[in-house]
N, C-alpha and C. Protein backbone atom coordinates (compact mmCIF):
# COMPACT_ATOMS: atom_id res chain seq x y z
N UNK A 1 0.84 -1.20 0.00
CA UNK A 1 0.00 0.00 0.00
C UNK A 1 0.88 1.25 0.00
N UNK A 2 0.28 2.17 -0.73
CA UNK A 2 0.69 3.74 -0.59
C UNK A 2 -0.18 4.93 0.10
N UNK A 3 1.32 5.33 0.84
CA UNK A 3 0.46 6.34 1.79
C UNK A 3 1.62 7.66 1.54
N UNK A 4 0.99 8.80 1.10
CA UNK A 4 1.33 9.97 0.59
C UNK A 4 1.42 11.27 1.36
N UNK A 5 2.99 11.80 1.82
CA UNK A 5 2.71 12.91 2.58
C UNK A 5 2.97 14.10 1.63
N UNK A 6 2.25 15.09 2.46
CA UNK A 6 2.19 16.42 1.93
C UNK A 6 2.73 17.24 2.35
N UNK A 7 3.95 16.46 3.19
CA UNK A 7 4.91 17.73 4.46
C UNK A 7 5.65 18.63 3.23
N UNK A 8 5.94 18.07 1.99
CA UNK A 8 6.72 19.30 1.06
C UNK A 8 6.00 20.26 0.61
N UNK A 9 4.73 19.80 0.39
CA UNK A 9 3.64 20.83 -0.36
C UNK A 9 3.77 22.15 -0.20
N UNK A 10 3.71 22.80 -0.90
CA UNK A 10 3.49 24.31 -1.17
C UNK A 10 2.39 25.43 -1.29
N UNK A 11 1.87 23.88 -1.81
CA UNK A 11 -0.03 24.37 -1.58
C UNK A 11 -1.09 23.19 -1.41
N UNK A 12 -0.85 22.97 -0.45
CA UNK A 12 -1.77 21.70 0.63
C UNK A 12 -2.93 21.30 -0.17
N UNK A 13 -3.66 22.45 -0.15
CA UNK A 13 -5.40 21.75 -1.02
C UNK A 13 -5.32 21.51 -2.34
N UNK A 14 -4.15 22.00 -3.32
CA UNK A 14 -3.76 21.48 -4.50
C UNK A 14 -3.86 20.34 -4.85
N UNK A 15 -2.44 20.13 -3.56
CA UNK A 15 -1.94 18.55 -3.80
C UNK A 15 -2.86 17.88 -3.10
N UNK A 16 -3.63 17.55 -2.18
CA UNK A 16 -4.48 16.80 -2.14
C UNK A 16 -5.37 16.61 -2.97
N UNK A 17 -5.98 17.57 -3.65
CA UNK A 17 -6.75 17.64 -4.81
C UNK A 17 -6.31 16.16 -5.74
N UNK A 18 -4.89 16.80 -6.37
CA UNK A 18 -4.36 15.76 -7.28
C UNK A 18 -4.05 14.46 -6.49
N UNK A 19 -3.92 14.10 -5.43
CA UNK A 19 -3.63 13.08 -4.42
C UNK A 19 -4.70 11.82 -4.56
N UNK A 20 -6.01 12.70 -4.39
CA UNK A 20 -7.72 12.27 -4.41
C UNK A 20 -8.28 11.58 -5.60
N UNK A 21 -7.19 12.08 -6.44
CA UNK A 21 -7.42 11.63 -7.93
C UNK A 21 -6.96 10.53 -8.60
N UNK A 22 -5.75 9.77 -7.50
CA UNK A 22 -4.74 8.64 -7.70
C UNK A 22 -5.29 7.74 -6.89
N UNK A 23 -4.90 6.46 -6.88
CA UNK A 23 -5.11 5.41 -6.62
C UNK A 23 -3.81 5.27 -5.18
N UNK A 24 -3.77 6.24 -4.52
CA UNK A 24 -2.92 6.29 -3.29
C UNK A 24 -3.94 5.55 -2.05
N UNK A 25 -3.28 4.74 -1.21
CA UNK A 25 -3.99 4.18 -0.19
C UNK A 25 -4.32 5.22 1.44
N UNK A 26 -3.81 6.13 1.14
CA UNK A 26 -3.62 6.41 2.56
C UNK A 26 -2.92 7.92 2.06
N UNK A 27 -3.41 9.37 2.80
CA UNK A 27 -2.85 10.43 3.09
C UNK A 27 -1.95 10.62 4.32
N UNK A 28 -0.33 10.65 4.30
CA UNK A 28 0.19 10.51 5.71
C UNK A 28 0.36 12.24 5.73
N UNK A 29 -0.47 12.24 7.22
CA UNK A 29 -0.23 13.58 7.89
C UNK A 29 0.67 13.90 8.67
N UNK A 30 1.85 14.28 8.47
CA UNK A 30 3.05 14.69 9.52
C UNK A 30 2.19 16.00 10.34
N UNK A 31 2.71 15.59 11.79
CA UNK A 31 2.11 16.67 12.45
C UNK A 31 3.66 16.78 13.42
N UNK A 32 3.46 18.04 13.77
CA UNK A 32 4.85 18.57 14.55
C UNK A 32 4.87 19.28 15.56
N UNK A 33 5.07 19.72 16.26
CA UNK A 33 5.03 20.77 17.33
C UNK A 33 5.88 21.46 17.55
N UNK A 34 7.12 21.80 16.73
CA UNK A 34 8.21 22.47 16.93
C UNK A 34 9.17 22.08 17.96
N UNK A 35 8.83 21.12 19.08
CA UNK A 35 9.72 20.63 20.01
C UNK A 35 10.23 19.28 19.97
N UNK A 36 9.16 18.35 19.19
CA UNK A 36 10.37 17.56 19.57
C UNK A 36 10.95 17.31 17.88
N UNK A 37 10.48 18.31 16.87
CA UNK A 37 11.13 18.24 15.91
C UNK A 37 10.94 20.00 15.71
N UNK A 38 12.18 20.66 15.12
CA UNK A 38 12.06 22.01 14.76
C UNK A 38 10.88 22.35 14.19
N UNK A 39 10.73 21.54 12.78
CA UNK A 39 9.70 22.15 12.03
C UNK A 39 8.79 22.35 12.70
N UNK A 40 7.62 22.97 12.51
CA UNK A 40 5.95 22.99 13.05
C UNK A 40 5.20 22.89 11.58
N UNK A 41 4.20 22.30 12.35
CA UNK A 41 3.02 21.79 11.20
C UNK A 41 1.66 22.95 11.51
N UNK A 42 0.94 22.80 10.78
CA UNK A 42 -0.02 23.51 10.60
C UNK A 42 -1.09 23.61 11.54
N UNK A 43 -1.71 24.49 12.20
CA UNK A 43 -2.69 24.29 13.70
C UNK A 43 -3.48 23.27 12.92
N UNK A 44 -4.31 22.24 13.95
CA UNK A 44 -5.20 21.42 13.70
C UNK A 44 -6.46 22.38 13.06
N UNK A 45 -6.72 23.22 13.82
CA UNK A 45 -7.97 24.31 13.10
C UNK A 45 -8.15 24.23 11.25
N UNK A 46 -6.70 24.31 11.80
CA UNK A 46 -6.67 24.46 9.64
C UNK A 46 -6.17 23.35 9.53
N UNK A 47 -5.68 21.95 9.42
CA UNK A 47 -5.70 20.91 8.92
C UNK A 47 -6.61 20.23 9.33
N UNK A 48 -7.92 20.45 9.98
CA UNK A 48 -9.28 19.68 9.86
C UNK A 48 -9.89 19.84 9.00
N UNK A 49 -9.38 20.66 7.81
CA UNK A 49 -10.18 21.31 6.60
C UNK A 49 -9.62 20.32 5.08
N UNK A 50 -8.90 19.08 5.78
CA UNK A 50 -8.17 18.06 4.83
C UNK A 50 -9.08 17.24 4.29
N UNK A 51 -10.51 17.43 4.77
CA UNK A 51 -11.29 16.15 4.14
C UNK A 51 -12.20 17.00 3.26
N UNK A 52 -12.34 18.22 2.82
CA UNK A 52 -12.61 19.24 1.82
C UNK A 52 -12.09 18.43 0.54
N UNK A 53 -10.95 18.42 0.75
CA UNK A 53 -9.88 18.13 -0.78
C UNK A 53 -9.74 16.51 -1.05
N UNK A 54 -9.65 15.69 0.55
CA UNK A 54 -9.64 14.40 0.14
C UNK A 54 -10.56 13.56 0.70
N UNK A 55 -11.20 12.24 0.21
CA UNK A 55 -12.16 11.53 1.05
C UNK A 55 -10.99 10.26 1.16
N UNK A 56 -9.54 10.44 1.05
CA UNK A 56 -8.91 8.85 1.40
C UNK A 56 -8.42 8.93 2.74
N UNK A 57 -8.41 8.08 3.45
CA UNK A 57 -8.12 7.69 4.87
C UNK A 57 -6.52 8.16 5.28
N UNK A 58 -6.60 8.75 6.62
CA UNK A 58 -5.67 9.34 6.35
C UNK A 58 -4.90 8.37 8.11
N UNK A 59 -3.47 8.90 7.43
CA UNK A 59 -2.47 8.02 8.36
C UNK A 59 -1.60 8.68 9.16
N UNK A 60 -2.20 9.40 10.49
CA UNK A 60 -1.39 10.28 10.73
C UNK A 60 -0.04 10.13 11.95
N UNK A 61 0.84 11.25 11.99
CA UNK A 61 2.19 10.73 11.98
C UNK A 61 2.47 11.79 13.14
N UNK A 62 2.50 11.21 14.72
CA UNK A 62 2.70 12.58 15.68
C UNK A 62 4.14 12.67 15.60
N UNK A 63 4.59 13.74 15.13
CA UNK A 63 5.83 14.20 15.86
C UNK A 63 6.14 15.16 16.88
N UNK A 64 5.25 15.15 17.99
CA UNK A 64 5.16 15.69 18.88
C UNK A 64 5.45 15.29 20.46
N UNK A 65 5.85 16.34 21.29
CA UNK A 65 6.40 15.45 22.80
C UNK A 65 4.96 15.02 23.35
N UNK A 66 4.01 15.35 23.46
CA UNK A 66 2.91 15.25 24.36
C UNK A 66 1.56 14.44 23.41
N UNK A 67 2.09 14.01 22.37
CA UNK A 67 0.60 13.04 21.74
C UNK A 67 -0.77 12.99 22.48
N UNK A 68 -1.14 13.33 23.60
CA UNK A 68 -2.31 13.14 23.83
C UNK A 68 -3.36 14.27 23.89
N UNK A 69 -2.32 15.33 23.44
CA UNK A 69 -2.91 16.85 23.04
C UNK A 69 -3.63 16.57 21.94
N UNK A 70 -3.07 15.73 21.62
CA UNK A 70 -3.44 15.38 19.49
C UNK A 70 -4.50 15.00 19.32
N UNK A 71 -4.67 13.80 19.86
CA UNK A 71 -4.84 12.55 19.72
C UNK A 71 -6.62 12.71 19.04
N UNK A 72 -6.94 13.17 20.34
CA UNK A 72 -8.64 13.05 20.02
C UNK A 72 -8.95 13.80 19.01
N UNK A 73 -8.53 15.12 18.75
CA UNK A 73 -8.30 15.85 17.61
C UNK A 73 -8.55 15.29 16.41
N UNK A 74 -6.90 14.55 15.99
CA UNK A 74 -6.97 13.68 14.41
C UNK A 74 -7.49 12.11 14.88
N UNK A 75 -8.25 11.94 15.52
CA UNK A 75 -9.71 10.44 16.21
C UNK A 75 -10.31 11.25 15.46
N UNK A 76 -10.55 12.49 15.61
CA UNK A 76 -11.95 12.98 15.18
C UNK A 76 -12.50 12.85 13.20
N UNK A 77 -11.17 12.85 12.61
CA UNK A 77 -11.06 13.22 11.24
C UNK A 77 -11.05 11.56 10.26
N UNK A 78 -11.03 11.69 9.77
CA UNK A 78 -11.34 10.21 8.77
C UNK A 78 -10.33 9.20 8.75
N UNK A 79 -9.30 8.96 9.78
CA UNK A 79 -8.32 8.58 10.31
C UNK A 79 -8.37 6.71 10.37
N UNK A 80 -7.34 6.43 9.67
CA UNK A 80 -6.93 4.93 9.83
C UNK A 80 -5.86 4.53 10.80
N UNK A 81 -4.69 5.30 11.06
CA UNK A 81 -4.08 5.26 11.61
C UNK A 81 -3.25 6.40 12.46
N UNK A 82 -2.96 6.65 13.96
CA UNK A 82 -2.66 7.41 14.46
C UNK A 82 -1.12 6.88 15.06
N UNK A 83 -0.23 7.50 15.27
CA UNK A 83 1.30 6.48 15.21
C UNK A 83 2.06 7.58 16.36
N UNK A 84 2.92 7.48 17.40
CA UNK A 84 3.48 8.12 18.25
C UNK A 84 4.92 7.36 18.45
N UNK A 85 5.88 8.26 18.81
CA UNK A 85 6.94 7.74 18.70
C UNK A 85 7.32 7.30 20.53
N UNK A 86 8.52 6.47 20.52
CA UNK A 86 8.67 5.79 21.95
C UNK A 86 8.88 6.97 23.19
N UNK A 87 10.02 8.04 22.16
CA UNK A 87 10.64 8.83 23.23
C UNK A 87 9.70 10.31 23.60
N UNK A 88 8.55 10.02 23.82
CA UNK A 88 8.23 11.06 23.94
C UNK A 88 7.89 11.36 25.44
N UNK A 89 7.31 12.79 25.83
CA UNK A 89 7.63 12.80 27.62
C UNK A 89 6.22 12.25 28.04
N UNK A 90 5.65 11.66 27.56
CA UNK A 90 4.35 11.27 28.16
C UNK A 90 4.40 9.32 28.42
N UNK A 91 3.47 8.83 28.88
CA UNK A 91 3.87 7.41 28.59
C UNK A 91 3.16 6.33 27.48
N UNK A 92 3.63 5.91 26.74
CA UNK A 92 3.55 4.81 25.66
C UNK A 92 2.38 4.10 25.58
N UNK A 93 2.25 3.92 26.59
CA UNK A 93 1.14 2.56 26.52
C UNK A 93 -0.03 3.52 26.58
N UNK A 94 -0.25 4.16 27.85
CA UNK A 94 -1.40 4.99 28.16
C UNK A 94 -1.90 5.72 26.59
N UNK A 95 -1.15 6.22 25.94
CA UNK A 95 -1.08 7.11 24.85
C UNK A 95 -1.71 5.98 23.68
N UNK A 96 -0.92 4.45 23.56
CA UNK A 96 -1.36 4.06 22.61
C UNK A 96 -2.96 3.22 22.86
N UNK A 97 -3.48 3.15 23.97
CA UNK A 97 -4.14 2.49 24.55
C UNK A 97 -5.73 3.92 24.42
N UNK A 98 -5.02 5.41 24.22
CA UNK A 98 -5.55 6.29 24.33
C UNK A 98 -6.52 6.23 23.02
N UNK A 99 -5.43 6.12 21.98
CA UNK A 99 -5.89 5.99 20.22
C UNK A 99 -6.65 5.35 19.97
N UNK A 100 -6.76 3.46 20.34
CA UNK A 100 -7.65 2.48 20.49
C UNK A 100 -8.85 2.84 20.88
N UNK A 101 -8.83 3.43 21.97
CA UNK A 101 -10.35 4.24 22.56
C UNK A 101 -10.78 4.75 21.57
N UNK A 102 -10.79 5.42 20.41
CA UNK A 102 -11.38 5.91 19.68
C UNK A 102 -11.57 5.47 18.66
N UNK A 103 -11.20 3.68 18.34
CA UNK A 103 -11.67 2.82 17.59
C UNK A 103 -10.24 3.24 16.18
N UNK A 104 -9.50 3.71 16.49
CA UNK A 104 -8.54 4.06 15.76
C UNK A 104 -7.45 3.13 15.62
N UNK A 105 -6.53 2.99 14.46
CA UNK A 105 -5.69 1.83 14.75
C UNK A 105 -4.62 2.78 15.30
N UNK A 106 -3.48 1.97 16.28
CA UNK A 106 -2.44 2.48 16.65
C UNK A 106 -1.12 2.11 16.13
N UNK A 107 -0.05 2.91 16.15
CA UNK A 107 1.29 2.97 16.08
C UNK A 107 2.14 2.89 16.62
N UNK A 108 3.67 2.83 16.71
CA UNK A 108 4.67 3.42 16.84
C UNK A 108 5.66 3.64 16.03
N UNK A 109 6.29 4.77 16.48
CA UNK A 109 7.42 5.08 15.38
C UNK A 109 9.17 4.67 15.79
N UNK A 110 9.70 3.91 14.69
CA UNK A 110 11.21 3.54 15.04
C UNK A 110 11.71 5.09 14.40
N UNK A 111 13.07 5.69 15.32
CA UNK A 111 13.72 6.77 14.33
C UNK A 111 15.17 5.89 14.19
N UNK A 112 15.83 6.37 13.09
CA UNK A 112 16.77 5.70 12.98
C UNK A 112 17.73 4.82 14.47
N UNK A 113 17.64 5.30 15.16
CA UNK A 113 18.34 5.31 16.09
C UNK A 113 18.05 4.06 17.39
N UNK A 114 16.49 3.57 17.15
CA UNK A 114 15.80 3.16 18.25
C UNK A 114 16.07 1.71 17.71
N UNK A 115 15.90 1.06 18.61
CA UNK A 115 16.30 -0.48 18.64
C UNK A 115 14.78 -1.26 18.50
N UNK A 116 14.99 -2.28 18.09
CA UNK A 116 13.47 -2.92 17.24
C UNK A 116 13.21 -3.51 18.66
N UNK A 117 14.09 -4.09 19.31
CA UNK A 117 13.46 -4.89 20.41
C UNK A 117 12.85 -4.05 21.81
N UNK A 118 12.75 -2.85 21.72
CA UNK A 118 12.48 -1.35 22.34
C UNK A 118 10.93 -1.64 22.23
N UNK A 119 10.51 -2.10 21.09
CA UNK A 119 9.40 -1.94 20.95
C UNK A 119 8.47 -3.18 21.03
N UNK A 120 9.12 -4.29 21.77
CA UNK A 120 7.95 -5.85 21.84
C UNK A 120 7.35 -5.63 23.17
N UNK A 121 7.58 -5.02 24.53
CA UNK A 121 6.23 -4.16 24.98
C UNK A 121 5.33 -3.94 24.59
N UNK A 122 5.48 -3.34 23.70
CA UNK A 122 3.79 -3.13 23.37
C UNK A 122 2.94 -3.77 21.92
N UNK A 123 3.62 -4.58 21.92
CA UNK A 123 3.21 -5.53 20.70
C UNK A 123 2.01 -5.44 20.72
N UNK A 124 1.27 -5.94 21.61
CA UNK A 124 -0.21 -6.46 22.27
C UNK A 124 -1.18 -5.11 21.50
N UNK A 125 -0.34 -3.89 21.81
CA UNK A 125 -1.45 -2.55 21.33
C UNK A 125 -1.33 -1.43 20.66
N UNK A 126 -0.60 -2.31 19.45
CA UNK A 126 -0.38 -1.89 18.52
C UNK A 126 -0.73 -2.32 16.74
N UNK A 127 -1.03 -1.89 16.08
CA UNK A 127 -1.62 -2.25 14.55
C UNK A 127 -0.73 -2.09 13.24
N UNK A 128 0.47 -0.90 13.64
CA UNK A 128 1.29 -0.41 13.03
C UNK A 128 3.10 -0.23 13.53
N UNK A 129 3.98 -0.60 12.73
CA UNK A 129 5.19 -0.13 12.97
C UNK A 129 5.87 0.89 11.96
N UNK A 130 5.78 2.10 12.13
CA UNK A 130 6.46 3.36 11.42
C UNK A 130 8.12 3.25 11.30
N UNK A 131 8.38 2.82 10.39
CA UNK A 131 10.04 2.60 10.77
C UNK A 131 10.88 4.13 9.89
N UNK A 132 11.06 5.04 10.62
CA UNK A 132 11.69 6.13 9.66
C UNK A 132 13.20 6.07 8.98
N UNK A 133 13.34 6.65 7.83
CA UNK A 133 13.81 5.67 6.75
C UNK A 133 15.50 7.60 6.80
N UNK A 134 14.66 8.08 7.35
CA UNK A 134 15.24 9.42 7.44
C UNK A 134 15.81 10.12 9.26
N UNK A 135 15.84 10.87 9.27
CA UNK A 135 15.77 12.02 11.17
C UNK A 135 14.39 12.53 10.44
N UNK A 136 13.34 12.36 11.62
CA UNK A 136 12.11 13.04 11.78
C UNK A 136 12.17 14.39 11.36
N UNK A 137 11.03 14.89 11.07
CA UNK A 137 11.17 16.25 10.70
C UNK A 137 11.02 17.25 9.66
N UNK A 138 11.61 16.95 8.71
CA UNK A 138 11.90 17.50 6.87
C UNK A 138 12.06 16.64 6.18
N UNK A 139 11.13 17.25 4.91
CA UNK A 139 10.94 16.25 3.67
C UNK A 139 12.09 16.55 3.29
N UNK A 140 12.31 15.57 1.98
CA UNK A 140 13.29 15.51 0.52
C UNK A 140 14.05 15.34 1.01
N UNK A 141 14.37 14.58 2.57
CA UNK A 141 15.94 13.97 2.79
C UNK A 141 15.95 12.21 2.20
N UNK A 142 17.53 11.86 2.19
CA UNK A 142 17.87 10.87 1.56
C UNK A 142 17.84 9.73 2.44
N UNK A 143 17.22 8.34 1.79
CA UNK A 143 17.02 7.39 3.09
C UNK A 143 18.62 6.57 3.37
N UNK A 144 18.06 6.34 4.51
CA UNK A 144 19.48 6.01 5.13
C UNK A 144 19.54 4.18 5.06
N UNK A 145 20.45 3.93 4.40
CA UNK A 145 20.46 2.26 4.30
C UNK A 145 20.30 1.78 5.12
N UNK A 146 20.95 1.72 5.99
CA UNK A 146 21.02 1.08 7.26
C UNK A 146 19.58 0.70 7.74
N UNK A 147 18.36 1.26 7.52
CA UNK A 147 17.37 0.95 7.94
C UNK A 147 16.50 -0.16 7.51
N UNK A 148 17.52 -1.35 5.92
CA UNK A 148 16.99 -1.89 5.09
C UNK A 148 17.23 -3.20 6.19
N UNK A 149 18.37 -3.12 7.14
CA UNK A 149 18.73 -4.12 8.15
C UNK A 149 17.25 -4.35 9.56
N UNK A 150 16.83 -2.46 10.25
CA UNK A 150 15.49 -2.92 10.58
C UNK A 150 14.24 -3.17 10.51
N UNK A 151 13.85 -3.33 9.12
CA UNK A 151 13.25 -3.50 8.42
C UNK A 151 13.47 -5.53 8.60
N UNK A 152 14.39 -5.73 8.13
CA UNK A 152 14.81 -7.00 8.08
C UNK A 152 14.67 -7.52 9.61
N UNK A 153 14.84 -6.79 10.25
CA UNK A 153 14.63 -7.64 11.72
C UNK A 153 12.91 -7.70 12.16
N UNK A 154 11.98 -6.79 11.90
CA UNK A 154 10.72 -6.40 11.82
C UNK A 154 10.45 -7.67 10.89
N UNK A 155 11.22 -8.15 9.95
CA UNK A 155 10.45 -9.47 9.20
C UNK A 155 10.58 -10.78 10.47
N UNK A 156 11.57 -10.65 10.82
CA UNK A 156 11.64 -11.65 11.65
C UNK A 156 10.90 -11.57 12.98
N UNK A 157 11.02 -10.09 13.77
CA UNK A 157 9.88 -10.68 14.77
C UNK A 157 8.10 -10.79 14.17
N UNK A 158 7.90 -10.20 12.97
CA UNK A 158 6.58 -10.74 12.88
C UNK A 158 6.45 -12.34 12.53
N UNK A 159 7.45 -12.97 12.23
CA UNK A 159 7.42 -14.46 12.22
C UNK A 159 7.33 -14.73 13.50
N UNK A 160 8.21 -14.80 14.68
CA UNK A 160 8.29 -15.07 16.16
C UNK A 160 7.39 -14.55 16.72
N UNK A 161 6.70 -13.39 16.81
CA UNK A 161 5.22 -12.97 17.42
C UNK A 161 4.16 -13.00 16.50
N UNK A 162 3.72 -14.01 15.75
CA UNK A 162 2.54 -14.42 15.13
C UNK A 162 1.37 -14.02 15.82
N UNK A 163 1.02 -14.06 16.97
CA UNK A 163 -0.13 -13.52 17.43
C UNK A 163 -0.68 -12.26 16.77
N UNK A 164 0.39 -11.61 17.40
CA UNK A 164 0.11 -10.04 16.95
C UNK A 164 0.52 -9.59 15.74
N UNK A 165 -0.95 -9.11 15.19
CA UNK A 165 -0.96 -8.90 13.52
C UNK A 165 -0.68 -7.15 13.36
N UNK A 166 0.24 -6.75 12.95
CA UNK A 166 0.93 -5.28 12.60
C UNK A 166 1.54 -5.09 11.41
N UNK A 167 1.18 -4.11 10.86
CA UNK A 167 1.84 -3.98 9.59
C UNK A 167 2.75 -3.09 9.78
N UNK A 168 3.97 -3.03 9.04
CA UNK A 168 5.10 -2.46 8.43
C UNK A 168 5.67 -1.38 7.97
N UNK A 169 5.32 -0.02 7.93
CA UNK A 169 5.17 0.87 7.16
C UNK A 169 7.08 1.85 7.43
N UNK A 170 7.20 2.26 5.98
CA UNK A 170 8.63 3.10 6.48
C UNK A 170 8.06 4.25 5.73
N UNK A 171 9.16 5.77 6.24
CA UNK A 171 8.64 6.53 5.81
C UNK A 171 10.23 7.51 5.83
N UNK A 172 10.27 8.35 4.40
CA UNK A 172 11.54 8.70 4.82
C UNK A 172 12.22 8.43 3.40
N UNK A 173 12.58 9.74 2.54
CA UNK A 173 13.28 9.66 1.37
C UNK A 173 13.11 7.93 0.05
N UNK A 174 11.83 7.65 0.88
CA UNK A 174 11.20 6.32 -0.70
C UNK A 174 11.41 7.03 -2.02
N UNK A 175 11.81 6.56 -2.95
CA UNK A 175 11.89 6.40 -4.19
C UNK A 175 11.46 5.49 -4.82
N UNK A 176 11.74 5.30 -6.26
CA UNK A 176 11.62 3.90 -6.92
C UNK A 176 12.36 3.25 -6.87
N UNK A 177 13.75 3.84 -6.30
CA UNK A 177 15.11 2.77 -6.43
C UNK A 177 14.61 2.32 -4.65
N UNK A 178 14.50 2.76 -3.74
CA UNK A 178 14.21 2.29 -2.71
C UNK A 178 13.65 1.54 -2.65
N UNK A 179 12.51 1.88 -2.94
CA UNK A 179 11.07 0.97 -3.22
C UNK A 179 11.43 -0.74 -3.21
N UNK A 180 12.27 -0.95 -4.77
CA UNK A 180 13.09 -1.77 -5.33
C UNK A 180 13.21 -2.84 -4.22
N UNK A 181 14.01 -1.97 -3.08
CA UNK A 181 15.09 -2.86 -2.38
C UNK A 181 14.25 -3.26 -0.71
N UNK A 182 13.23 -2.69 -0.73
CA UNK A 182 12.69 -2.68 0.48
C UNK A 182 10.85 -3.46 0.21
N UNK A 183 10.23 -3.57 -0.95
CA UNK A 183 8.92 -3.90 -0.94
C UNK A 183 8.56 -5.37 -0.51
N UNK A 184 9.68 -6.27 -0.40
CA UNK A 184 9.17 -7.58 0.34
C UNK A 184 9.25 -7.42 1.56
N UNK A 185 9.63 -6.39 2.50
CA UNK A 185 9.80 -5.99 3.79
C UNK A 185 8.85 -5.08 4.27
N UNK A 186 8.20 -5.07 3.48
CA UNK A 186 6.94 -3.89 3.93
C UNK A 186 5.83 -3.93 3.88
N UNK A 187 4.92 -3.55 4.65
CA UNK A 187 3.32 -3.15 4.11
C UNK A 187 2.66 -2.11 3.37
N UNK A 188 3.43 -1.26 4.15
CA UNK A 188 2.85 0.15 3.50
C UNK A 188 3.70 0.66 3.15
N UNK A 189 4.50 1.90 1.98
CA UNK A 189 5.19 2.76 1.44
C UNK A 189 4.83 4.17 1.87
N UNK A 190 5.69 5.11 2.47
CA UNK A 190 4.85 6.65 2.71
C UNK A 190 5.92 7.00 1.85
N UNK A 191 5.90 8.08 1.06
CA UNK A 191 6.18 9.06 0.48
C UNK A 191 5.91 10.27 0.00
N UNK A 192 6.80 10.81 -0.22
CA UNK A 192 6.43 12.54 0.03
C UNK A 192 6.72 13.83 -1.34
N UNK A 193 7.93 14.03 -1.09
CA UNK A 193 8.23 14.84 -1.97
C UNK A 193 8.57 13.90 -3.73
N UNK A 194 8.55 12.80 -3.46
CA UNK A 194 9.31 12.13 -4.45
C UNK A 194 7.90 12.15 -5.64
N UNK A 195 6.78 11.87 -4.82
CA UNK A 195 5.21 12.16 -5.37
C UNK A 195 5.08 13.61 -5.71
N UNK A 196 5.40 14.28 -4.84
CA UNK A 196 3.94 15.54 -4.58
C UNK A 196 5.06 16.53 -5.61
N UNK A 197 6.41 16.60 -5.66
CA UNK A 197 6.98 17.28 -6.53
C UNK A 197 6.97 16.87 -8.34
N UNK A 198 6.72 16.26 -8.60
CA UNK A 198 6.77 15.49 -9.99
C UNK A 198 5.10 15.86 -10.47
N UNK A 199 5.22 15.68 -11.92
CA UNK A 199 4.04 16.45 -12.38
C UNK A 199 2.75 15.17 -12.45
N UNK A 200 3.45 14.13 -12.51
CA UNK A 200 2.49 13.02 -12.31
C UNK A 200 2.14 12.52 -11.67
N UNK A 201 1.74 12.10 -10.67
CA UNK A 201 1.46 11.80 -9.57
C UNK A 201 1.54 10.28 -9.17
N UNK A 202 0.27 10.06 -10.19
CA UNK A 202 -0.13 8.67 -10.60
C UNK A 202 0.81 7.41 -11.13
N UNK A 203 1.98 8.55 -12.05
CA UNK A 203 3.15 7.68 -12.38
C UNK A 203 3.90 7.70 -11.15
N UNK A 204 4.40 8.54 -10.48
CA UNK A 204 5.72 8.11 -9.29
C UNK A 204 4.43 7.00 -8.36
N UNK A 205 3.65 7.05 -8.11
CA UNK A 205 3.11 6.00 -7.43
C UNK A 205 2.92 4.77 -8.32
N UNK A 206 2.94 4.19 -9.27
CA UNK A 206 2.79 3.64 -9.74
C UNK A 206 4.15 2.37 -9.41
N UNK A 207 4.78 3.64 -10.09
CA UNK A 207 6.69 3.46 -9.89
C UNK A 207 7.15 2.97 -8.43
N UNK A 208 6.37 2.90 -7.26
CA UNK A 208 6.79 2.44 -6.22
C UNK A 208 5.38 1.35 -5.93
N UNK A 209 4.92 0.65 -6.94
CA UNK A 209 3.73 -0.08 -6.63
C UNK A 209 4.29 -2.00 -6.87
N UNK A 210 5.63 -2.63 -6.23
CA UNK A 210 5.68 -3.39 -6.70
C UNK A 210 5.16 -4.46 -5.71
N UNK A 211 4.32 -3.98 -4.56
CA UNK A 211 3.56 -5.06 -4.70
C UNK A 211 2.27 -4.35 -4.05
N UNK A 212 1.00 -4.89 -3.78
CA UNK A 212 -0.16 -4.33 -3.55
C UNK A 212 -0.49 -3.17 -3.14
């Protein structure tokens, strides 16, 4: 599956426009707060106005210290998935246990840095693994190899924890050459600028469609 961010966009209701029009699985919403990543994202006030331009399910992405400011917020909006990262100052479980309450699927996010086995705690309440492919934060950076190894370990504990059914998702400088080297290791594809800058849309997604 493809899930499409709009953190490069230049003009938000554009590109969703043309987004709405592709056969993309999923809108990923980077959200930010300026603290625990520089950038800042757009007040919720004005990104509740995202289902104007798109009716596809959207996958959103806290990069924020306090996720539970968020939370009920993007619960409220046409939301498939809500995703929080480990290190943030609030606590994990409560937070992901928070999302569920609202019939929402939950997340977490690996940043380059975080160790896969960091995260079999909370196996049990979780739906999603965000593995970032980049440093949080800014589009059009280049993915970092090294992440093709946790990716590869994420194949293996979903063999060893069979119970718990979670999908895969990386996010973070995808291409088509990426794509390439990473689509038997994955569920979902997010990408960003590699889409939303190119005049076709439909073709760069296409181009990273090698498997469902």
């Amino acid at each position: 599956m493809i899930s499409v961010s709009f953190l490069a966009s230049n003009n938000i209701p554009d590109t969703l426009t043309k987004l709405n029009n592709t056969d993309a699985n999923f809108i990923h919403v980077d959200v930010m707060d300026g603290k625990y990543v520089d950038n800042k994202s757009l007040p919720f006030k004005e990104m509740r106005h995202i289902y104007k331009f798109t009716d596809k399910r959207l996958d959103v992405h806290l990069m924020v210290e306090s996720p539970s400011i968020y939370i009920s917020d993007y619960a409220s909006l046409n939301t498939e998935y809500i995703s929080i990262h480990l290190d943030t100052i609030e606590d994990t479980l409560s937070n992901l246990k928070l999302i569920k309450s609202y019939g929402i699927k939950a997340g977490i996010v690996l940043n380059p840095n975080d160790k896969v086995e960091s995260l079999i705690p909370y196996l049990p309440y979780i739906d999603l693994i965000l593995v970032m492919g980049v440093i949080p934060g800014k589009g059009g950076q280049k993915f970092i190899d090294k992440t093709i190894n946790k990716l590869k370990e994420l194949k293996v504990l979903k063999k060893e924890y069979k119970d718990f059914k979670f999908k895969v998702s990386v996010d973070g400088g995808v291409n088509d050459v990426v794509s390439k080297k990473i689509y038997n290791l994955v569920d979902i594809i997010v990408s960003g600028s590699y889409i939303t800058s190119s005049e076709d849309y439909q073709k760069q997604i296409n181009s990273l469609r090698f498997f469902s």
